[in-house]
Protein backbone atom coordinates (compact mmCIF):
# COMPACT_ATOMS: atom_id res chain seq x y z
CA UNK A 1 -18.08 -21.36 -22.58
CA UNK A 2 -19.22 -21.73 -26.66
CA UNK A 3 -19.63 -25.45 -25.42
CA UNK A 4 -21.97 -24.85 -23.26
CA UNK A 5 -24.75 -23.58 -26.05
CA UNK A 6 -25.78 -26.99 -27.97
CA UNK A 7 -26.21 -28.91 -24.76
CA UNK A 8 -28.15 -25.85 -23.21
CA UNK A 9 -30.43 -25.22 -26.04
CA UNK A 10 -31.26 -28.97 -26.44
CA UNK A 11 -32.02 -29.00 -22.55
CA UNK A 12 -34.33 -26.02 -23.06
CA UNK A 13 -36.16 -28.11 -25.83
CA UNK A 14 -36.52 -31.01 -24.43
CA UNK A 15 -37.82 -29.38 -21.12
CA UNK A 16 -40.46 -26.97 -23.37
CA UNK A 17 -41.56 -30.31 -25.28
CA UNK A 18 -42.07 -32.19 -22.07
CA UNK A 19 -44.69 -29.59 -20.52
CA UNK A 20 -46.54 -29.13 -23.32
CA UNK A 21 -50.51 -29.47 -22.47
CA UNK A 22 -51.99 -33.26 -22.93
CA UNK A 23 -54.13 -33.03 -25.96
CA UNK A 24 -58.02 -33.69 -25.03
CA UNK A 25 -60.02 -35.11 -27.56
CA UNK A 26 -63.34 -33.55 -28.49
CA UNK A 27 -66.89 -34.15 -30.71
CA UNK A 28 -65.87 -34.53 -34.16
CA UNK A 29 -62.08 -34.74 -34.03
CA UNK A 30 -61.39 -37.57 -36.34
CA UNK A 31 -63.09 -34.87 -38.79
CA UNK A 32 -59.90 -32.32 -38.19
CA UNK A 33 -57.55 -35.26 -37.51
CA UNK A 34 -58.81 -36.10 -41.14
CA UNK A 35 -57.84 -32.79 -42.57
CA UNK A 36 -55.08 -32.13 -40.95
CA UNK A 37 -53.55 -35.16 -42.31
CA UNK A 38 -54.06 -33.92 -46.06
CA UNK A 39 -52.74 -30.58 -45.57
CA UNK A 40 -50.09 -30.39 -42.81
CA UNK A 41 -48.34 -26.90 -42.42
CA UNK A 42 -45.96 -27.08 -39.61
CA UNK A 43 -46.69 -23.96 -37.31
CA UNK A 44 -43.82 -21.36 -36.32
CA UNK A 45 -44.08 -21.82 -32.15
CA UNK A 46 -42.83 -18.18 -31.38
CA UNK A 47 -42.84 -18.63 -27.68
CA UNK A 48 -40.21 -21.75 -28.25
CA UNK A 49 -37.80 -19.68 -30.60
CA UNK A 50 -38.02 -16.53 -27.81
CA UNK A 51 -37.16 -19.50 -25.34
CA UNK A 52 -34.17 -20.95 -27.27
CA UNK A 53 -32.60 -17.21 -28.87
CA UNK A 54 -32.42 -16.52 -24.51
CA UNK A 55 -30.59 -19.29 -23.61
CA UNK A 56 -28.12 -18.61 -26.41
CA UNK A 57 -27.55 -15.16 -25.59
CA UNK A 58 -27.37 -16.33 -21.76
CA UNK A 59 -24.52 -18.40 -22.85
CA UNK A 60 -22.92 -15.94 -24.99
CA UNK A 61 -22.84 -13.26 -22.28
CA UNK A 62 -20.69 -15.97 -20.32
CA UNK A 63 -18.02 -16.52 -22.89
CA UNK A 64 -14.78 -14.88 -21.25
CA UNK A 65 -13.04 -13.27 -23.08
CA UNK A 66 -16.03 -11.96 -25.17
CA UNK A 67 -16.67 -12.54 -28.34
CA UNK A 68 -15.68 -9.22 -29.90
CA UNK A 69 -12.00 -8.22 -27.85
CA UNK A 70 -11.65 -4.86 -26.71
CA UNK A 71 -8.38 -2.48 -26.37
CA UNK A 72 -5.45 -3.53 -24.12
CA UNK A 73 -3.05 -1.61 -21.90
CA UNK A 74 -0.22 -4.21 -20.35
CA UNK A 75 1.66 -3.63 -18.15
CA UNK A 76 4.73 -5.92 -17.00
CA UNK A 77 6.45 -6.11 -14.15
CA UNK A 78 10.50 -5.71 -15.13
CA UNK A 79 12.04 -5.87 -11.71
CA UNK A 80 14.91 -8.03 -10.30
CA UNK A 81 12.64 -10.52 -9.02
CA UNK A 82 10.90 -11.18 -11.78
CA UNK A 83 14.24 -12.98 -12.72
CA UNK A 84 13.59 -15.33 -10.43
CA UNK A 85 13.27 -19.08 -11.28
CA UNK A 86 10.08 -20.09 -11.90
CA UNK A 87 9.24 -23.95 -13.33
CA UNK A 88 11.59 -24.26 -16.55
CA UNK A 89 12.02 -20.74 -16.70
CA UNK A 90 11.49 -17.45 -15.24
CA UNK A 91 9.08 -15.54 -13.68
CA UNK A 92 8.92 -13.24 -16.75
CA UNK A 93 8.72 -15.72 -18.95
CA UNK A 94 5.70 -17.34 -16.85
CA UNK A 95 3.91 -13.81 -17.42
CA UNK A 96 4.86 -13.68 -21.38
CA UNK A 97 3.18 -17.09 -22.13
CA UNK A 98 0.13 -15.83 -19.93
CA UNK A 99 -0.78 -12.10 -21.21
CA UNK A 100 0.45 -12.91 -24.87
CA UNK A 101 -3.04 -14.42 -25.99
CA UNK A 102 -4.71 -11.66 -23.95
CA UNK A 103 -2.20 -9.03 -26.48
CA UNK A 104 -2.96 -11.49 -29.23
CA UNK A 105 -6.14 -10.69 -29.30
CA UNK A 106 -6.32 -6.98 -28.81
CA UNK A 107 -7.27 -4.94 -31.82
CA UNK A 108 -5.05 -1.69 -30.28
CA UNK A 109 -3.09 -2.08 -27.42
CA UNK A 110 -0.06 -0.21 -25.38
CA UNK A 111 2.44 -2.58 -23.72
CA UNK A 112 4.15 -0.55 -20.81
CA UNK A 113 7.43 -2.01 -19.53
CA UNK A 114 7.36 -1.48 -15.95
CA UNK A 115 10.95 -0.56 -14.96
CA UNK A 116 12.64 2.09 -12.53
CA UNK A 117 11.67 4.30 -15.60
CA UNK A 118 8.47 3.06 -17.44
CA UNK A 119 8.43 2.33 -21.13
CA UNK A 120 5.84 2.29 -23.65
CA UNK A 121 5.32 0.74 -26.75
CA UNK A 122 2.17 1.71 -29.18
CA UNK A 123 -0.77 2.14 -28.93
CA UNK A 124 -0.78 -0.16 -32.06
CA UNK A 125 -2.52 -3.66 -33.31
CA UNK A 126 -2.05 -6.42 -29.97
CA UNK A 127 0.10 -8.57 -32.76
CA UNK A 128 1.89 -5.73 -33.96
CA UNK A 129 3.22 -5.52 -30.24
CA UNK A 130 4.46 -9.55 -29.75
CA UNK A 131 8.08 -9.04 -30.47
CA UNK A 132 8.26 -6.31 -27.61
CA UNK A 133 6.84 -8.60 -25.63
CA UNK A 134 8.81 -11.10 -25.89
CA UNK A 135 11.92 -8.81 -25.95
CA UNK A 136 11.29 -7.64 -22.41
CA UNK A 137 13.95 -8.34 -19.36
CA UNK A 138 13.65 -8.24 -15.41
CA UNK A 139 17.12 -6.38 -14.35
CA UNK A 140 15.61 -2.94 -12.71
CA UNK A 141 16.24 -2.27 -8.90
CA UNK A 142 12.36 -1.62 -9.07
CA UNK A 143 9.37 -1.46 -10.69
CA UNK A 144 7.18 1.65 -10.41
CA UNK A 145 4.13 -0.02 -11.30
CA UNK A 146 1.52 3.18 -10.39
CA UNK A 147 4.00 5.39 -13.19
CA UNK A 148 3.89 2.42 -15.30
CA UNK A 149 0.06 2.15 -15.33
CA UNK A 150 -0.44 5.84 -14.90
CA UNK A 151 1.31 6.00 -18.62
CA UNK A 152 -0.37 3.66 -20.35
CA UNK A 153 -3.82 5.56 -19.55
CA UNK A 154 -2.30 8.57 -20.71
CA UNK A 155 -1.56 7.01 -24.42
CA UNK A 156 -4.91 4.96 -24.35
CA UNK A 157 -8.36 4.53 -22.77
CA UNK A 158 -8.98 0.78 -22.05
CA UNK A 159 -8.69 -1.84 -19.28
CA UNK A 160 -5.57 -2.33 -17.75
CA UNK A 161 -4.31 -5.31 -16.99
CA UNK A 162 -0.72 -6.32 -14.76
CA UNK A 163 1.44 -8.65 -14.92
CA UNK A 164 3.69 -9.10 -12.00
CA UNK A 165 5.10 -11.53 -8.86
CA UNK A 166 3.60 -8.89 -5.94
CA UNK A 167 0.36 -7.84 -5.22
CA UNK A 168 -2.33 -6.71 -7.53
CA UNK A 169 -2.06 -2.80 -8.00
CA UNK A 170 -5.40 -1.33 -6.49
CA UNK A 171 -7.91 -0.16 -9.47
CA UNK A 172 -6.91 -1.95 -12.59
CA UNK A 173 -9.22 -4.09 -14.44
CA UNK A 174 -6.83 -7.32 -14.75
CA UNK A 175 -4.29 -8.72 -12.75
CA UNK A 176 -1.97 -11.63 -13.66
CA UNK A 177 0.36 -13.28 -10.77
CA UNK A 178 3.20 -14.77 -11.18
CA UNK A 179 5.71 -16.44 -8.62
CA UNK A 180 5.67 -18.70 -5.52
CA UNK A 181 7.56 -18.26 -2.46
CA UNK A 182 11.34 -19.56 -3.16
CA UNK A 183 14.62 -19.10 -1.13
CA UNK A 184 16.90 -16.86 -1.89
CA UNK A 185 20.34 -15.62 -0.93
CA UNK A 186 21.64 -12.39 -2.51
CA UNK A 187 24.46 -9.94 -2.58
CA UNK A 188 22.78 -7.11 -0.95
CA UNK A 189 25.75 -4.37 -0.32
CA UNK A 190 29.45 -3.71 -1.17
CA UNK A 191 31.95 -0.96 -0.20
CA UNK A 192 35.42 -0.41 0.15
CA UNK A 193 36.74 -3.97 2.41
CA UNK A 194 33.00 -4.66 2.71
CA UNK A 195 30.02 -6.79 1.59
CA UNK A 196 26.85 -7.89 2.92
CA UNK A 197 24.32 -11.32 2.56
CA UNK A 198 20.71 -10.64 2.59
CA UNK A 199 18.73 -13.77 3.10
CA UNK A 200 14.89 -14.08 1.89
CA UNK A 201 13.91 -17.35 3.49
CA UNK A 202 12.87 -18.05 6.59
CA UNK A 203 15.48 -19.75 8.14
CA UNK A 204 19.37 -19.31 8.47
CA UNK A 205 21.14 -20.47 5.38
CA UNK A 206 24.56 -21.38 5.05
CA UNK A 207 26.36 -19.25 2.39
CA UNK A 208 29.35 -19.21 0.40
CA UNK A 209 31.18 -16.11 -1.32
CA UNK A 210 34.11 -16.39 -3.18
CA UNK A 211 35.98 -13.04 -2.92
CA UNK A 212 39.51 -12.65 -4.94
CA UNK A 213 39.72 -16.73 -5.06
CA UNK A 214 39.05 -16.78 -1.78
CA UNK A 215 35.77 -18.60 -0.22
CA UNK A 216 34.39 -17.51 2.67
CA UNK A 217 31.33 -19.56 4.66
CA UNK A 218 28.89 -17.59 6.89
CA UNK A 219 25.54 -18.34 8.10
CA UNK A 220 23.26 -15.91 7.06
CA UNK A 221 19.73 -15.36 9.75
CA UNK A 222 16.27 -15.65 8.23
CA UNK A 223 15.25 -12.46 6.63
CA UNK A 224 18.10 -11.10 7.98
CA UNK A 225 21.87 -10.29 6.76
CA UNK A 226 25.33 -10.85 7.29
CA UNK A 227 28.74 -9.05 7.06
CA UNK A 228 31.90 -9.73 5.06
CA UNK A 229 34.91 -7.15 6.43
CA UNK A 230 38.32 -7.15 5.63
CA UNK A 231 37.93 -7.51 2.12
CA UNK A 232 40.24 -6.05 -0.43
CA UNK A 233 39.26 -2.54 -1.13
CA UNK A 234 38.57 -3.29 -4.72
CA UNK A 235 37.04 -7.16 -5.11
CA UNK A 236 34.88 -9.08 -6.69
CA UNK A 237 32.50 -11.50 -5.13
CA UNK A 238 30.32 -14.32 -6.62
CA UNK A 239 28.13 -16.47 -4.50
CA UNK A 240 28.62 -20.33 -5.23
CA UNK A 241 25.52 -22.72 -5.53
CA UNK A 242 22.39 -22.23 -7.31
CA UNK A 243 19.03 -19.97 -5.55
CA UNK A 244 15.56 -18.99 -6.96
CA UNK A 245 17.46 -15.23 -8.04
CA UNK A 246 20.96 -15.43 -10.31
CA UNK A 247 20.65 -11.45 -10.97
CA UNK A 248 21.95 -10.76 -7.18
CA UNK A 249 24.91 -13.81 -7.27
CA UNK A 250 27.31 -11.09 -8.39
CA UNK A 251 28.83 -8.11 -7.82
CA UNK A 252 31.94 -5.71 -7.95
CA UNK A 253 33.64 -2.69 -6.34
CA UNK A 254 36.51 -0.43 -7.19
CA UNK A 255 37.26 3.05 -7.08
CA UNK A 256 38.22 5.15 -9.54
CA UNK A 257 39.28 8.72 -9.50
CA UNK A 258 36.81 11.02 -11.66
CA UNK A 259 38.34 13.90 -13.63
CA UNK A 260 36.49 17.00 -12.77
CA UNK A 261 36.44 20.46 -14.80
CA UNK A 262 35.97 23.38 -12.08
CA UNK A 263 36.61 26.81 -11.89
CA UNK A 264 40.19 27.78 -10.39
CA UNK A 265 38.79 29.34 -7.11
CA UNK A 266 41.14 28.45 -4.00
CA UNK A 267 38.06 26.84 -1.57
CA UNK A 268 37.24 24.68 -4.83
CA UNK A 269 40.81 23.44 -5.41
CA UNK A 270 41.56 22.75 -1.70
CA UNK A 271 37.70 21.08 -1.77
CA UNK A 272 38.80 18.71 -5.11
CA UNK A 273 42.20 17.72 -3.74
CA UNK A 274 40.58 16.37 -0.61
CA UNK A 275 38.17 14.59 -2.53
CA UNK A 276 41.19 13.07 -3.90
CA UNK A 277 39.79 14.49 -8.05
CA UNK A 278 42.00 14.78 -11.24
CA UNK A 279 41.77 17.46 -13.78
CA UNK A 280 39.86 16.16 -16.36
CA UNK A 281 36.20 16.85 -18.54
CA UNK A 282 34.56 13.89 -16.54
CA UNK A 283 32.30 16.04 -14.56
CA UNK A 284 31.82 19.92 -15.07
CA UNK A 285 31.72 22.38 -11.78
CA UNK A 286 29.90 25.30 -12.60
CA UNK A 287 28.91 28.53 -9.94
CA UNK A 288 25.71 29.34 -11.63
CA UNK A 289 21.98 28.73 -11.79
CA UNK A 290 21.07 26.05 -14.74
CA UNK A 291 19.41 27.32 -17.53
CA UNK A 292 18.68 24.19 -19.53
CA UNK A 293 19.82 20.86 -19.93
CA UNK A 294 23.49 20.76 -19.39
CA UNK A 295 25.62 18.78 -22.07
CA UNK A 296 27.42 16.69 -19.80
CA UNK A 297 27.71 15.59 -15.99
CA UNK A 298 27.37 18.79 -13.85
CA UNK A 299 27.32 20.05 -10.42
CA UNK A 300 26.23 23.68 -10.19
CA UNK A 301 27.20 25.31 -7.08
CA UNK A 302 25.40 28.71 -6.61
CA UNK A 303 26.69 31.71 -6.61
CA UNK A 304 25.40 32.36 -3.51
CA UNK A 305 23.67 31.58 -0.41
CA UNK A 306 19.83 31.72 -0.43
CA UNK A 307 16.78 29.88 -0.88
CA UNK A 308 17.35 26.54 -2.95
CA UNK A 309 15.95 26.62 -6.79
CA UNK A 310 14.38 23.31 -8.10
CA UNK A 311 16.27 22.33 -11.03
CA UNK A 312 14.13 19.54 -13.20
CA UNK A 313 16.84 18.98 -15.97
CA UNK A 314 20.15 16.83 -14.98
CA UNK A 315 21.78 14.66 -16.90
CA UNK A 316 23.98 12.87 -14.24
CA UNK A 317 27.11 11.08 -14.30
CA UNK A 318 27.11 7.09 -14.33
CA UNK A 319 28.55 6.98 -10.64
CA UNK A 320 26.80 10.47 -9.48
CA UNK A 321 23.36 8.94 -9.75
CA UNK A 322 20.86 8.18 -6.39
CA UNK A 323 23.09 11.24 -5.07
CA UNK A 324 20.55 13.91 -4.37
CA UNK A 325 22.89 17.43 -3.97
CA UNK A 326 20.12 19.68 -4.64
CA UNK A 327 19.48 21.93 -1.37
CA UNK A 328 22.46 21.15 0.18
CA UNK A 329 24.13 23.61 2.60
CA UNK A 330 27.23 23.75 4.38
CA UNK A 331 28.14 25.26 7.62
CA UNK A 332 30.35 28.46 6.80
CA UNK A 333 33.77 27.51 7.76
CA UNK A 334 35.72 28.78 10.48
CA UNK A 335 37.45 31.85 11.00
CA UNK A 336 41.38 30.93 10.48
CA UNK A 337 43.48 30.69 13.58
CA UNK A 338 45.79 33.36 14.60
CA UNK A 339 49.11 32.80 16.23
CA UNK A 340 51.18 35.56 18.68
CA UNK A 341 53.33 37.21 16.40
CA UNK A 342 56.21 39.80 16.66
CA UNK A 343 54.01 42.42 15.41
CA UNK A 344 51.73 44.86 16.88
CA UNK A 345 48.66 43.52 18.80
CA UNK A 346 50.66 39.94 18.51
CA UNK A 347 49.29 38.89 15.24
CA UNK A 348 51.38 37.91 12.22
């Protein structure tokens, strides 16, 4: 908008010149005209300079971003789809190059990376914060953007501003979107023998998986999915061709059997060896009520039955975690079967 002042203050002057009043001409004015001439002394017009400093500070009020920058908290979106193909790039890299002035310029700012679990950097100088920036990656299941933005209030006061492909959050200052509608076929599921297609477009798309070598075609419905059965139980599928999302292209299953540390109680060893365990350190049993934060992977059993406590400290194992346990309760088993016996009251 700085362009805008020379042409808008010559405009005002040229309009103020042109209404001036006509000059009328009076007894005995060749007798001033005559004076003046000898002794000019331009006059300060004061209702001219009031005239001109308003159109520059009209102007000035218009610049965007102002003139003096204020603080900064960013906030990028670092989900999956923000992976997504975008022009020569990404989607995250489409929001980098835009918010980077905006950090640029910041004299303190908090850059919040918006993940499953939101991250903060700062607050510090916008500059100081660049190579964070441009560090970030999209590979979270989701991003909690209302935690994310929630944070970066806490750590400082200023405008937010958001960077991401979905909606704009409701009540932040700024909002920078990113992404156009693409096409996109994705590995969605996998289990033992099975994995399913998810399909973002809208229309059926032909897909094909190589599984173990093997490629398998199937047509997958718009915004819809498709099945793969009979699979090995352990496998590992790629999708062939090229979509708007690599991230989801791939993925794996096996099983492996977790070593578990519990006590030697009969119910927990005939539990373990139908869940098919191995002694080992993997994963600690424990019949108690947590204290503090465990050391390790651990499933505390209580003692016994009554209301459930929350516990707020875990520290889970790699293929325990989305598995909510706390609560839980099991029906009481039942009462052993008894046979006829030889002895009295036919019970052995």
């Amino acid at each position: 908008m700085l362009w805008l002042l020379l042409p808008v203050l010559l405009w005002v002057y040229l309009l103020y010149r042109a209404r001036r009043p006509k000059a009328r001409p009076w007894a005995g004015v060749w007798l001033w005209k005559r004076g003046r001439a000898r002794r000019f002394r331009p006059r300060l017009d004061l209702r001219l300079l009031f005239l001109l400093l308003g159109a520059a500070l009209m102007v000035l009020a218009l610049e965007d971003p102002p003139l003096a920058p204020s603080p900064l908290v960013l906030v990028v979106d670092a989900s999956a789809s923000m992976a997504a193909r975008e022009g020569k790039g990404t989607r995250l890299d489409l929001a980098k190059e835009r918010v980077l002035p905006l950090l640029e310029r910041a004299p303190e700012a908090v850059l919040v990376r918006a993940g499953e679990r939101p991250e903060a950097f700062g607050p510090a100088p916008g500059i100081a914060l660049k190579e964070k920036l441009l560090a970030l990656e999209a590979k979270d299941r989701k991003g909690d953007l209302e935690a994310a933005i929630a944070l970066g209030r806490r750590l400082l006061k200023a405008p937010v501003v958001v960077a991401t492909d979905g909606p704009p959050p409701p009540g932040v200052e700024g909002y920078v979107g990113v992404g156009s509608p693409r096409e996109n076929l994705g590995i969605v599921a996998v289990a033992a023998g099975f994995l399913a297609l998810g399909n973002g477009a809208g229309r059926p798309l032909p897909a094909q998986v190589e599984v173990g070598g093997k490629t398998f075609r199937v047509e997958v419905p718009p915004r819809g999915y498709a099945r793969l059965q009979g699979l090995p139980k352990a496998f590992s599928a790629r999708l062939l061709g090229e979509d708007a999302l690599p991230l989801d292209d791939e993925a794996a299953f096996g099983l492996r059997r977790l070593g578990v540390d519990y006590p030697r109680l009969p119910a927990l060893e005939r539990l373990f060896r139908l869940l098919d365990a191995l002694p080992g350190s993997e994963v600690r049993v424990r019949l108690a009520t947590p204290q503090g934060t465990p050391e390790g992977p651990t499933l505390y059993l209580a003692p016994e039955g009554g209301s459930p406590l929350p516990v707020l400290l875990t520290a889970p194992h790699p293929l325990l975690e989305g598995v909510a346990l706390l609560g839980e309760r099991l029906p009481p088993p039942p009462p052993p079967k008894t046979t006829p016996g030889p002895g009295p009251g036919g019970v052995c």
